[in-house]
Protein backbone atom coordinates (compact mmCIF):
# COMPACT_ATOMS: atom_id res chain seq x y z
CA UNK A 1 -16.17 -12.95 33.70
CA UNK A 2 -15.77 -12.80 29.70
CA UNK A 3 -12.07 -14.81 30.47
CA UNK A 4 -13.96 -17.67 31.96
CA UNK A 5 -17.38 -17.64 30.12
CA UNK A 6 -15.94 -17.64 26.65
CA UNK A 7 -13.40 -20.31 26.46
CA UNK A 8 -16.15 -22.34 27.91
CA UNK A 9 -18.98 -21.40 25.79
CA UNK A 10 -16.08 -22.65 22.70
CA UNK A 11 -15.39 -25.61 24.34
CA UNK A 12 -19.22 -26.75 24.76
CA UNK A 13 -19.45 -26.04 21.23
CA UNK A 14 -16.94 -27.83 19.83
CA UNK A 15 -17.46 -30.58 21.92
CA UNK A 16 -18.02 -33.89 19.95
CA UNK A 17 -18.85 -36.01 23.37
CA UNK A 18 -21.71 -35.61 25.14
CA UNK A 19 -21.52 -32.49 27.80
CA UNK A 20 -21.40 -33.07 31.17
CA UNK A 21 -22.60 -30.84 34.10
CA UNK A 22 -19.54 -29.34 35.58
CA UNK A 23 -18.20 -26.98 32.41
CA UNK A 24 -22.68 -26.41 31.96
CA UNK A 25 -23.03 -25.51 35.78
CA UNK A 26 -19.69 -22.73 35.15
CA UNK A 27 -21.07 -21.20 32.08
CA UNK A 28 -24.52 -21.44 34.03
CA UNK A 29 -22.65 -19.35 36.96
CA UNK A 30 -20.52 -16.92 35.10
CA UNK A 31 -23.68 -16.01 32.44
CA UNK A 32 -25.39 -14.96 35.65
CA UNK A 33 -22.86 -13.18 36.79
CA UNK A 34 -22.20 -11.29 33.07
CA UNK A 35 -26.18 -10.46 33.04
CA UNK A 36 -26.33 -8.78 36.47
CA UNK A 37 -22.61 -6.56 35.42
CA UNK A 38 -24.51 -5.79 32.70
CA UNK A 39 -27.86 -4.68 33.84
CA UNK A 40 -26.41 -2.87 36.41
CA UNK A 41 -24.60 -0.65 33.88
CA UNK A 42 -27.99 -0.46 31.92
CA UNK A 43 -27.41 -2.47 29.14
CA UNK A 44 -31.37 -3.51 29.00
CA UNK A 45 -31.88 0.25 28.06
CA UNK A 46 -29.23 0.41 25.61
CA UNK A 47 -29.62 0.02 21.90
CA UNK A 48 -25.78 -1.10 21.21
CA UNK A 49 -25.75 -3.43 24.36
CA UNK A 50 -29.12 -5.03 24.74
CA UNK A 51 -28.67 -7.53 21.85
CA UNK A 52 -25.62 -9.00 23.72
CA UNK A 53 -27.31 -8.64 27.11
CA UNK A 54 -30.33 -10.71 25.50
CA UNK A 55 -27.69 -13.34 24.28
CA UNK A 56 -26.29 -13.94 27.54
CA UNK A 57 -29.42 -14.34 28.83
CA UNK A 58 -30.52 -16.55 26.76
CA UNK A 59 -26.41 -18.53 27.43
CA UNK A 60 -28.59 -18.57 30.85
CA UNK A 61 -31.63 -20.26 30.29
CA UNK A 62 -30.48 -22.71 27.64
CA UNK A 63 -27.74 -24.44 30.07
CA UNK A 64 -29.96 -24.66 33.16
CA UNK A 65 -32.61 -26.42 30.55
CA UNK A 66 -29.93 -28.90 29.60
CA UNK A 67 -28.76 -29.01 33.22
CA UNK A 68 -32.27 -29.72 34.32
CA UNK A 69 -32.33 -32.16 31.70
CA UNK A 70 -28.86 -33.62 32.41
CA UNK A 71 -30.34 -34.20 35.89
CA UNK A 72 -33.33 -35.94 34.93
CA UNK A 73 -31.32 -38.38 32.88
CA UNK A 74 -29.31 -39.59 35.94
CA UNK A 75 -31.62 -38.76 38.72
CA UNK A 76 -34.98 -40.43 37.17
CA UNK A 77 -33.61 -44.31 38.11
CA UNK A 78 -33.33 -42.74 41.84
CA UNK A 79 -36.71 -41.93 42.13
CA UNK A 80 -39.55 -43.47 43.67
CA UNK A 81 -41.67 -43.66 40.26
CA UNK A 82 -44.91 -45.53 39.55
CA UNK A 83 -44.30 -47.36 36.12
CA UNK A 84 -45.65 -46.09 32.65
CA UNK A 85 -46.40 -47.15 29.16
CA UNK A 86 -43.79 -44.90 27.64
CA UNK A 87 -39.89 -45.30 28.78
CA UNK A 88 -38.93 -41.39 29.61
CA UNK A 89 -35.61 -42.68 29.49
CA UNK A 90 -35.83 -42.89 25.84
CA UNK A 91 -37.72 -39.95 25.59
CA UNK A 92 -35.12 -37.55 27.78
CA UNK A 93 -32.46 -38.54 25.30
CA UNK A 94 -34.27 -37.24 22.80
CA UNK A 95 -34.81 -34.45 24.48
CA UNK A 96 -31.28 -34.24 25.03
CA UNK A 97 -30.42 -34.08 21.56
CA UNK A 98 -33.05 -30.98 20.49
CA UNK A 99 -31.71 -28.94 23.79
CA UNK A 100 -28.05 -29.55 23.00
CA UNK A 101 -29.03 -28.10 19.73
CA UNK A 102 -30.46 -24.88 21.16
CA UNK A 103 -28.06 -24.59 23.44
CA UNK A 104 -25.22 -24.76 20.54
CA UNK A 105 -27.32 -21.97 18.35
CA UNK A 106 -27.28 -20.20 21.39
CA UNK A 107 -23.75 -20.64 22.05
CA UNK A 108 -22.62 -19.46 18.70
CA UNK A 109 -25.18 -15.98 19.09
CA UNK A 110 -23.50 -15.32 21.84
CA UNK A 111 -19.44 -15.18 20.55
CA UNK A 112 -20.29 -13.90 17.28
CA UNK A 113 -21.80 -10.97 19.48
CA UNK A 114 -19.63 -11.07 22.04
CA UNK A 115 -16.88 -10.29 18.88
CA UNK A 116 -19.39 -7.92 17.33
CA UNK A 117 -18.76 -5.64 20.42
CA UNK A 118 -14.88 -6.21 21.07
CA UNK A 119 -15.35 -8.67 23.37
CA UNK A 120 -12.71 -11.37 22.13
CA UNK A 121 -9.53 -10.97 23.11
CA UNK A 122 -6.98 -13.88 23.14
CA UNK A 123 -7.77 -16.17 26.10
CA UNK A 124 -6.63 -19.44 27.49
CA UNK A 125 -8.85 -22.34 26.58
CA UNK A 126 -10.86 -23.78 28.89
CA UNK A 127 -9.64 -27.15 30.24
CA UNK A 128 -11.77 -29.49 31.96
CA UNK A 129 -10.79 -30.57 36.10
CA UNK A 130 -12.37 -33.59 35.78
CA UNK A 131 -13.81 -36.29 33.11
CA UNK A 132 -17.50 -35.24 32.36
CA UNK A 133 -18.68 -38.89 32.31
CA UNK A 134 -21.42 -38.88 34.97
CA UNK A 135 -22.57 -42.53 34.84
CA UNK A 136 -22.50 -42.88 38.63
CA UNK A 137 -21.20 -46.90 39.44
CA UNK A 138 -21.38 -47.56 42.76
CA UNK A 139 -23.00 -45.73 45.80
CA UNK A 140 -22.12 -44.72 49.33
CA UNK A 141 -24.38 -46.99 52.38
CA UNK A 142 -27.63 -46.22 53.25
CA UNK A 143 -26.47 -45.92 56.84
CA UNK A 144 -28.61 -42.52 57.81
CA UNK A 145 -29.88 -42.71 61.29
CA UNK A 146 -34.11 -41.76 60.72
CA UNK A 147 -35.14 -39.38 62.88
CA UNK A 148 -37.61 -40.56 64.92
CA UNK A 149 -41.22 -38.90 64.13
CA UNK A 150 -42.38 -37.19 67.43
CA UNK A 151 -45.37 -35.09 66.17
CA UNK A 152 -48.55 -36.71 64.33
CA UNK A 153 -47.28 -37.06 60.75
CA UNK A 154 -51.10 -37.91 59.63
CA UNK A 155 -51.60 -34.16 58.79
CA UNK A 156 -48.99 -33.13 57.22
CA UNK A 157 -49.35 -36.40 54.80
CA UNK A 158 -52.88 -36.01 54.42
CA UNK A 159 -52.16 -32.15 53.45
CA UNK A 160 -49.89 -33.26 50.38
CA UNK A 161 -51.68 -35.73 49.01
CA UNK A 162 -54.56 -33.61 49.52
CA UNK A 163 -52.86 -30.79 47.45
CA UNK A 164 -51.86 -33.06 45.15
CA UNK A 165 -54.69 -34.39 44.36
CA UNK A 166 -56.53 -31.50 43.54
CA UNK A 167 -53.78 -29.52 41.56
CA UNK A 168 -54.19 -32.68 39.32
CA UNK A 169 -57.94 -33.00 39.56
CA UNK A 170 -58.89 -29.51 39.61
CA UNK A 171 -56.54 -28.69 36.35
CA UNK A 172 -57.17 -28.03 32.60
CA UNK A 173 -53.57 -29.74 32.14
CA UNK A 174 -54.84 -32.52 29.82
CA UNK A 175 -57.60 -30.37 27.67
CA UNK A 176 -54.45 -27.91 27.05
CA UNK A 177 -51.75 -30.79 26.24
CA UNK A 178 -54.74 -31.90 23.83
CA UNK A 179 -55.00 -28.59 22.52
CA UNK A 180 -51.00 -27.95 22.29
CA UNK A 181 -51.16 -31.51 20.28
CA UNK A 182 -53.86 -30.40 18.04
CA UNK A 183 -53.00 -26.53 17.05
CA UNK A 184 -49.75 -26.68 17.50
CA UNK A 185 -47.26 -24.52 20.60
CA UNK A 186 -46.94 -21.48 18.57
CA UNK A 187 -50.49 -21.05 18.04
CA UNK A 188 -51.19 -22.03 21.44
CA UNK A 189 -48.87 -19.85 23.13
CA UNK A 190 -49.32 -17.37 24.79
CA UNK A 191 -52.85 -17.06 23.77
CA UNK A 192 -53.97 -20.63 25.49
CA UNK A 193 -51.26 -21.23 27.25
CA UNK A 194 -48.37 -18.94 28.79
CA UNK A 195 -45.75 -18.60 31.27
CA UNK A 196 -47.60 -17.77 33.98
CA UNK A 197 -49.90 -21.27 34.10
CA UNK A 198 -46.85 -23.06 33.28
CA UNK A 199 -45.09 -21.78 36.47
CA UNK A 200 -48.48 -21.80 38.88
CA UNK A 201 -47.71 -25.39 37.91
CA UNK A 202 -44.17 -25.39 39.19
CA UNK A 203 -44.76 -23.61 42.41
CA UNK A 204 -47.15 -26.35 43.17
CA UNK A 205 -45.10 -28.91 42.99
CA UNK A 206 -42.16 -27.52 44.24
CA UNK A 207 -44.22 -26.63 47.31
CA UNK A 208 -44.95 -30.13 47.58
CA UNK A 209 -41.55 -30.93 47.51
CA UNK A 210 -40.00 -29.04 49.89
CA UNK A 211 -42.71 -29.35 52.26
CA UNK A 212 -42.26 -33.52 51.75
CA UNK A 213 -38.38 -32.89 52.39
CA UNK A 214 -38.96 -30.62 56.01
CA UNK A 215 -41.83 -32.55 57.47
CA UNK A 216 -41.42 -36.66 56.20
CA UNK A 217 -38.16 -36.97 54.36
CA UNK A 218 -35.41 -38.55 56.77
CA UNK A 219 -38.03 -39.76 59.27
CA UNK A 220 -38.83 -43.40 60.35
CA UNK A 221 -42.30 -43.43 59.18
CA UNK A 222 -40.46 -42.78 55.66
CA UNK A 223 -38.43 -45.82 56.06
CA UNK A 224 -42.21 -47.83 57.32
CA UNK A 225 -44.15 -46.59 54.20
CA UNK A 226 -42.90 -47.06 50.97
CA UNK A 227 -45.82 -45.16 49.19
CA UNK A 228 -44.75 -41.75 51.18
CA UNK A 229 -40.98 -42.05 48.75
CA UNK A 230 -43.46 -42.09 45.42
CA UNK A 231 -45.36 -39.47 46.24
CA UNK A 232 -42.24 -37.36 46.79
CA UNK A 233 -40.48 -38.89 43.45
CA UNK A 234 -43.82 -37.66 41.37
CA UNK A 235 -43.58 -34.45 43.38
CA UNK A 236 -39.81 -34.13 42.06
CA UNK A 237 -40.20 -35.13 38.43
CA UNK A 238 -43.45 -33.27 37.76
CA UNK A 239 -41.99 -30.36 39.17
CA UNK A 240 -38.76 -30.25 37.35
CA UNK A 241 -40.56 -30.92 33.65
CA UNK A 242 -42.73 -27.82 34.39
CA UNK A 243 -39.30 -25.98 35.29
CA UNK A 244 -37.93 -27.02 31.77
CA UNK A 245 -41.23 -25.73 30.28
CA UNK A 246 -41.36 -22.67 31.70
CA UNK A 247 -38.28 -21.85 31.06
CA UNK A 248 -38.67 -22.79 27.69
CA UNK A 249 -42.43 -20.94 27.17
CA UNK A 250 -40.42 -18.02 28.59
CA UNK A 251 -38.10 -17.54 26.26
CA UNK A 252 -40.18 -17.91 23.60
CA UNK A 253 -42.71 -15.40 24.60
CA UNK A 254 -40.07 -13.01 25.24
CA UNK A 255 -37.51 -13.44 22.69
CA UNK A 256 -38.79 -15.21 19.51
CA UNK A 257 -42.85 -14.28 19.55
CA UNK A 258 -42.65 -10.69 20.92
CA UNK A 259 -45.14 -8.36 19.67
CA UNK A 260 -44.03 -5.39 21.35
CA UNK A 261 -39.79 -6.08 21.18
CA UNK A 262 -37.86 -3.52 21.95
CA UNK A 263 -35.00 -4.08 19.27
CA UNK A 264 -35.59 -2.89 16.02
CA UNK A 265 -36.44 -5.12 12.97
CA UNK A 266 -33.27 -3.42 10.88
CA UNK A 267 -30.99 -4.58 14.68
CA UNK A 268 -33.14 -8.00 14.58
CA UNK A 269 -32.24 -9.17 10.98
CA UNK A 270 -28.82 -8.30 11.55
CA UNK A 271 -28.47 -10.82 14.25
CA UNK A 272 -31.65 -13.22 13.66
CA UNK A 273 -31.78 -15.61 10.52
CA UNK A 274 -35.43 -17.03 9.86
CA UNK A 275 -34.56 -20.86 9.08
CA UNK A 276 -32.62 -20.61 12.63
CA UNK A 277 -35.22 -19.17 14.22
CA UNK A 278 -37.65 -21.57 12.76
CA UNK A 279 -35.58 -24.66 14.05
CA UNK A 280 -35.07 -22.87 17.64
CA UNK A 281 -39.17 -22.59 18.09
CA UNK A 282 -39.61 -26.03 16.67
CA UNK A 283 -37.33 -27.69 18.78
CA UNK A 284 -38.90 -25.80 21.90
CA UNK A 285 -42.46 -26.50 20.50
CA UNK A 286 -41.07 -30.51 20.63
CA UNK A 287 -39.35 -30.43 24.10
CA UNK A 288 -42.74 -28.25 25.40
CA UNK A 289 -45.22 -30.64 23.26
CA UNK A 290 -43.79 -34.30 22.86
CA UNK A 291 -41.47 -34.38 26.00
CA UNK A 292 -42.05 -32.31 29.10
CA UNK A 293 -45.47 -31.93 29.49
CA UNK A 294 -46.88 -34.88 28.63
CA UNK A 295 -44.67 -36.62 31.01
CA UNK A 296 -45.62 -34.35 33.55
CA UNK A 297 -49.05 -35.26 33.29
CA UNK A 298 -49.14 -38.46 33.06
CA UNK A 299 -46.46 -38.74 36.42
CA UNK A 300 -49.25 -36.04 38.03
CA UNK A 301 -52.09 -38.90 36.66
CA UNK A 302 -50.68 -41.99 37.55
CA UNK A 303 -50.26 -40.55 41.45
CA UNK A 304 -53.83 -39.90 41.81
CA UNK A 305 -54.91 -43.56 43.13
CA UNK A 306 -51.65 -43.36 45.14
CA UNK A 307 -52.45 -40.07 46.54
CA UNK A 308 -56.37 -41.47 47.68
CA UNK A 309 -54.78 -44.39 49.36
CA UNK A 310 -52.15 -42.32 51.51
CA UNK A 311 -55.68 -40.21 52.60
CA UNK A 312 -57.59 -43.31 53.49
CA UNK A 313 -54.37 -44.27 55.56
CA UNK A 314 -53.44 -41.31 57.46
CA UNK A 315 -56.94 -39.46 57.76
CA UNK A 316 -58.63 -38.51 60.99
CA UNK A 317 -62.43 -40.18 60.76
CA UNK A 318 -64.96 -38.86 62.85
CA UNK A 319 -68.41 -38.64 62.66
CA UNK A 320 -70.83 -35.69 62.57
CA UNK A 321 -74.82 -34.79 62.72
CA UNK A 322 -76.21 -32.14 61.04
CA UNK A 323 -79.62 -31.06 59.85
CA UNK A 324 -80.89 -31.98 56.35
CA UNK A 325 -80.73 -28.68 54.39
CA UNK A 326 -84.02 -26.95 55.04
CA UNK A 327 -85.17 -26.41 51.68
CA UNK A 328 -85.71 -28.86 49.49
CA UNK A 329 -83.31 -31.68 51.58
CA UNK A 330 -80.50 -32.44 49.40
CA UNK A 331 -81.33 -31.40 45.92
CA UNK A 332 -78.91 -30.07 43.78
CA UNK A 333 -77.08 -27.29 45.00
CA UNK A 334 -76.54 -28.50 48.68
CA UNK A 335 -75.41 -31.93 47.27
CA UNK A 336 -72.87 -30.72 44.58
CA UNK A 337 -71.85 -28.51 47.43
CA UNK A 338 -71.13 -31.31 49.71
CA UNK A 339 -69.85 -33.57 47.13
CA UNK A 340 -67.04 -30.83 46.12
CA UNK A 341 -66.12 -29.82 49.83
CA UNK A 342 -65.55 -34.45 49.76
CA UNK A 343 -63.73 -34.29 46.54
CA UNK A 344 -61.48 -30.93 47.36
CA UNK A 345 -60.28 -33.30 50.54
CA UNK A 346 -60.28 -36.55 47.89
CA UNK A 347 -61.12 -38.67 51.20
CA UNK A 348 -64.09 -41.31 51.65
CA UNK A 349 -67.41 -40.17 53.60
CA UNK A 350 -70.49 -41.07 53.43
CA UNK A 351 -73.95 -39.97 54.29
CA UNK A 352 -76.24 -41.52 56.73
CA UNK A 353 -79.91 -41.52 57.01
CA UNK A 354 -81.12 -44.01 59.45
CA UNK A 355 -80.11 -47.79 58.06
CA UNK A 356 -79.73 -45.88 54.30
CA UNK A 357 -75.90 -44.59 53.43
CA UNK A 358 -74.44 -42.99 50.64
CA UNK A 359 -71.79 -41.67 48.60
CA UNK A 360 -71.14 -38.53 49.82
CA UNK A 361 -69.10 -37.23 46.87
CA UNK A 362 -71.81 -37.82 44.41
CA UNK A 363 -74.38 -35.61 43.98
CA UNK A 364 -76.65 -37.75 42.42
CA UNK A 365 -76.85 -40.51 45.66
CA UNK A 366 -77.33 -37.71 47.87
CA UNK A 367 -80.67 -36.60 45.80
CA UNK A 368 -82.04 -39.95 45.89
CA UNK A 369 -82.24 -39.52 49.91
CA UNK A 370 -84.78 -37.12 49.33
CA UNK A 371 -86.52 -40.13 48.98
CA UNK A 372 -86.10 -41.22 52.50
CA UNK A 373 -86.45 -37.36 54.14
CA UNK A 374 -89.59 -36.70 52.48
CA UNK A 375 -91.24 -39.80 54.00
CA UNK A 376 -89.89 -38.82 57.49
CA UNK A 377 -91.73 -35.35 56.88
CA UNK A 378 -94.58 -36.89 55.88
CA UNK A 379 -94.57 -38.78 58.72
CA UNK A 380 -93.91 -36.01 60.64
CA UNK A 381 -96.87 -33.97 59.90
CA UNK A 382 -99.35 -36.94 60.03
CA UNK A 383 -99.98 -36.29 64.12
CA UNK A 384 -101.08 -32.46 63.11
CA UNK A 385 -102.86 -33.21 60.06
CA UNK A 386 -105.35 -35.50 61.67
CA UNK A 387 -105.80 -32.73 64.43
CA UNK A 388 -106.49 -30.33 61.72
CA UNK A 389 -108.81 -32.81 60.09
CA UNK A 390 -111.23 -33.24 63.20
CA UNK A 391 -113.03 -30.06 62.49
CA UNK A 392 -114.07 -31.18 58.92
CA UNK A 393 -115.99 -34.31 59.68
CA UNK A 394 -119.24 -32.99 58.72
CA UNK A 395 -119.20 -33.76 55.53
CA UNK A 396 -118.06 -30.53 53.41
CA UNK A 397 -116.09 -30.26 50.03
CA UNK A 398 -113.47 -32.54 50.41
CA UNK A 399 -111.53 -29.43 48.14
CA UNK A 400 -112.65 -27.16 50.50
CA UNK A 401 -111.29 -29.14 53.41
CA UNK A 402 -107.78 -29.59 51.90
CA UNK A 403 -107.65 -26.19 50.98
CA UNK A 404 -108.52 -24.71 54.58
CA UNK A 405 -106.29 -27.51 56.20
CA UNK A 406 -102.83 -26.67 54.06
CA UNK A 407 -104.12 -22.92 55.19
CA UNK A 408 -104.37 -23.81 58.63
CA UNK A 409 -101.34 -26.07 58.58
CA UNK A 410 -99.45 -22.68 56.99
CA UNK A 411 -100.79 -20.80 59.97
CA UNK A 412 -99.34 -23.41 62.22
CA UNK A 413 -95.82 -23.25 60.82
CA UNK A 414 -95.89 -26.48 59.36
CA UNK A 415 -95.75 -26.39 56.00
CA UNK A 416 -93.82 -23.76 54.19
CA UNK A 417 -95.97 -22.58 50.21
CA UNK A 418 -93.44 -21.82 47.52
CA UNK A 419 -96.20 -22.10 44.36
CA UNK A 420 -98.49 -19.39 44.31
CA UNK A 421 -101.40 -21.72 42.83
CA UNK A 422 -101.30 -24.81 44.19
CA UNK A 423 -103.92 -26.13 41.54
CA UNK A 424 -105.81 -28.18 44.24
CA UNK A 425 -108.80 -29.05 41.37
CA UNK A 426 -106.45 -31.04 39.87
CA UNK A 427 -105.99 -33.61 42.89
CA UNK A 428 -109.29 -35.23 43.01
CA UNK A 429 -110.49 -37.41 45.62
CA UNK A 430 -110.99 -41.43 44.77
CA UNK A 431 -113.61 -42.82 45.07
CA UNK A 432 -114.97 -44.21 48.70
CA UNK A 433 -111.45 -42.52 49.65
CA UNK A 434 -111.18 -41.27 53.62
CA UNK A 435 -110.78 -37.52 53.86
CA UNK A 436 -107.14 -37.96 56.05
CA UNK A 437 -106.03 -40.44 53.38
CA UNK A 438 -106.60 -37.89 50.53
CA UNK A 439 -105.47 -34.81 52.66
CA UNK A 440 -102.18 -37.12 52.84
CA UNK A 441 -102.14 -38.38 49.01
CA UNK A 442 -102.67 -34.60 48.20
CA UNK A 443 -99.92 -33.49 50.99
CA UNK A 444 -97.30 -35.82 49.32
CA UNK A 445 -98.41 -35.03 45.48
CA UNK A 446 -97.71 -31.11 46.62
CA UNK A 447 -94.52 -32.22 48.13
CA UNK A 448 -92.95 -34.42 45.70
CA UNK A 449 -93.83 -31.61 42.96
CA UNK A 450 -91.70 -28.91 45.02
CA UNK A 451 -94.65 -26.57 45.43
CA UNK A 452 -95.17 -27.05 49.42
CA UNK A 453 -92.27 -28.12 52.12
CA UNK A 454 -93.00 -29.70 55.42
CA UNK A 455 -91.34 -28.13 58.44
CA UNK A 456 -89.71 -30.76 60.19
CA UNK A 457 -86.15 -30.92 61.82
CA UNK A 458 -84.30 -34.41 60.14
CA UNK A 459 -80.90 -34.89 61.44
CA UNK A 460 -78.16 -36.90 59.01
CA UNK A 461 -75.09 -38.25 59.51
CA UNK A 462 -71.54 -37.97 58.18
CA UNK A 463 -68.83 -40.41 58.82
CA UNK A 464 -65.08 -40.00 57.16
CA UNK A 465 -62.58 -37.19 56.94
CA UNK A 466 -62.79 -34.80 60.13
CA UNK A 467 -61.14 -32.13 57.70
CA UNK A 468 -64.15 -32.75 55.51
CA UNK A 469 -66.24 -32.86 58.10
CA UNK A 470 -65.69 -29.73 59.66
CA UNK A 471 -66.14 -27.93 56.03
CA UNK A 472 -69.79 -29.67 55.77
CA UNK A 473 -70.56 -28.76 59.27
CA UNK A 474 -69.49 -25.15 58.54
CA UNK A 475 -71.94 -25.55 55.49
CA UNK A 476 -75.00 -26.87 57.66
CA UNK A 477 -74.33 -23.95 59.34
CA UNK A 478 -74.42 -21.44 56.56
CA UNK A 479 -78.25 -23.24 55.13
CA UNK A 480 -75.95 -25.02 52.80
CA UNK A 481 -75.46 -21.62 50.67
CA UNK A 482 -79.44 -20.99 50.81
CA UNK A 483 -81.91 -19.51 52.53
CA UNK A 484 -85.39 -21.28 53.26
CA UNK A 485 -86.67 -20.18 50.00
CA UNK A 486 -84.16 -21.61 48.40
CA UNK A 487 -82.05 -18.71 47.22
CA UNK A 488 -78.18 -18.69 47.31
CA UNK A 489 -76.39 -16.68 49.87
CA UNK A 490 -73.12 -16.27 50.25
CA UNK A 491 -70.61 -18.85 51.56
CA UNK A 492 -68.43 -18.57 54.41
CA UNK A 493 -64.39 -17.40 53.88
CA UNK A 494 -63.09 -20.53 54.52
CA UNK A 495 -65.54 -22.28 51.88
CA UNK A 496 -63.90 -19.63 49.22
CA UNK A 497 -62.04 -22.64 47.29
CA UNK A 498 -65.81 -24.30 46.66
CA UNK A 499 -66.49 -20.51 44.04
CA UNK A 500 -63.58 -22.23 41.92
């Protein structure tokens, strides 16, 4: 392995050209191959042999970063991308430049210990097979035969955009790129930001990917919808920037920041000079910072209005009635409920109370048809309240009367009493005003204030997303997360992602 992974790691080095990808994907290979031989003679437990086993490693990461990087420069004018202000052309190149310079600090760690340890015999230098330009001319036909979609590809769209959507929406992603902007990466990571959120990142969107690639790529419907190719070319791209930043988060968690390393400081100054490890983090802290992420986002960004429009296309609408929730109609928590199980889906649906619709992802146009449901109840009740009334025409308190009909109406089921004083004194009677129109004024004052609700079944409706749909159905059934005194219960499994 040492035979072929030397002479190459010299010749990238001395290279004045630009490197191409065939000697990077061979050192790439035969590093691999030199860690596992390693580890599995227990170099990572091994005071004389970990230092070289941690510069191979690092051989590793640093050439599949400028790989990665290599491939974005040719492979970004294939993709399917929705234009932005800033040319990432431009920027990759830059990139370039600060990764070709880690990877050549790298490159030179790793022979000076290689030589350090008797690894450098005389070897044949590495000759290149081929020319490393890789500015591709000319391209083979787009003859493909598409296979012919025989399932319902609606879902499976619907799913990705879906996820999509809400790995974008339901992020931190721009707070922390403001944050990594402001303090700085090293004072950001890991405490802010590490590893682990860069790669949840990754996964996502590699998901996405794949799943694109087995279920739409190489189908007709493809070929029919132009929008389906940029949702899988911001797939691509965002995924491989967050593979270039966690790569590069990794190795600075593990190898330059460190708390708890394993080599000693006399074995670290031996092989570490400050002013190179100073230009290592700040050229990862510019790749992370100024490059990679930011791109990522704003590709992740610019895909959201795509994403909503691929929904709206290839949704299943149906409609749906369920009862207003029981307590309180649709006051805050059922709403923002409702208007996150809407938003999680990032589909259109709307709320329908007789001729009156609404916004179902806002919480706010939901409340104001509490409006319309407390007039039904009013309504409602006005049949009993007038049979209750009967029995008080003789002239008594007109107090008295309200306070034994809201008793009576209690007794009935009618009316449900949250307030333990319902401060009755306080709503006087007009003058020359009816006893059933004050019992009414006085029933609506009580109701609009919260302290009495009036038991009465009002059915709405929900048009858009059956996905969505079926969620807020699932909610109806559940009291919308309450009981009928208003206090939360818990929410079905499959409305877990609503705790988030």
């Amino acid at each position: 392995m040492l035979r072929h992974s030397l002479p190459i790691a010299e010749y990238l080095l001395e290279a004045e050209h630009d490197i191409g990808r065939t000697a990077l994907g061979m050192l790439l290979q035969e590093s691999r191959r030199l860690e596992e031989l390693l580890d599995a003679y227990g170099a990572r437990t091994n005071r004389a042999w970990l230092p070289f086993r941690r510069e191979v490693a690092a051989v590793k990461l640093f050439c599949d970063v400028h790989y990665k990087l290599l491939h974005l420069k040719y492979s970004i004018p294939l993709y399917a991308l929705l234009p932005l202000d800033e040319d990432i052309g431009e920027a990759t190149v830059a990139a370039l430049r600060r990764s070709r310079r880690l990877l050549n600090t790298t490159l030179r760690r790793f022979l000076d210990s290689a030589e350090r340890n008797g690894l450098y015999p005389e070897l044949e230098p590495y000759r290149p097979r081929c020319i490393e330009d890789e500015e591709v001319t000319w391209r083979l036909p787009s003859d493909l035969t598409r296979t012919a979609v025989t399932y319902s590809p609606g879902e499976t769209v619907v799913s990705l955009a879906t996820s999509f959507l809400n790995t974008v929406e339901g992020s931190d992603l721009r707070e922390l790129q403001a944050t990594l902007i402001e303090r700085g990466f090293t004072s950001c990571v890991p405490e802010t930001a590490c590893e682990k959120d860069f790669r949840r990142f990754e996964d996502v969107f590699h998901n996405l990917q794949a799943l694109y690639d087995s279920y739409v790529g190489g189908t007709d419907l493809e070929r029919t919808d132009e929008n389906l190719t940029y949702l899988r070319g911001h797939a691509t791209i965002v995924y491989h920037l967050f593979e270039i930043v966690t790569a590069l988060t990794h190795h600075y968690e593990r190898h330059l920041f460190a708390p708890h390393d394993t080599i000693s400081r006399e074995d670290r100054r031996a092989s570490d000079d400050d002013s190179e490890r100073s230009e290592r983090i700040e050229d990862i802290s510019q790749i992370v910072v100024s490059y990679a992420t930011p791109f990522a986002i704003r590709y992740a960004a610019s895909a959201q209005d795509l994403c909503r429009k691929l929904i709206r296309t290839y949704t299943d609408n149906t409609t749906i009635s369920v009862p207003a929730p029981p307590y309180r109609g649709f006051h805050v928590r059922p709403s923002t409920l409702i208007a996150r199980i809407v938003r999680h889906y990032g589909s259109e649906v709307t709320l329908q109370l007789e001729e009156e619709r609404c916004d179902a992802s806002s919480p706010l146009e939901m409340i104001r048809v509490n409006e319309r449901i407390n007039a039904l109840k009013r309504r409602s009740i006005g049949h009993e309240l007038m049979q209750v009334l009967e029995q008080y025409n003789d002239g008594r308190d007109y107090q008295s009367a309200l306070h034994e009909t809201i008793t009576e109406l209690f007794r009935r089921h009618k009316i449900v009493i949250y307030a333990r004083d319902l401060e009755l004194a306080r709503i006087q009677p007009s003058e020359g005003e009816p006893l059933g129109e004050y019992a009414r004024r006085a029933l609506a004052q009580l109701l609009a204030e919260g302290r009495i609700d009036i038991q009465a079944e009002i059915h709405v409706t929900f048009h858009g997303d059956k996905r969505a749909l079926d969620d807020i159905a699932l909610l109806a059934r559940s009291g919308y997360g309450e009981d009928r005194f208003g206090e939360n219960i818990p929410l079905p499994p499959a409305l877990g992602y609503l705790k988030r």
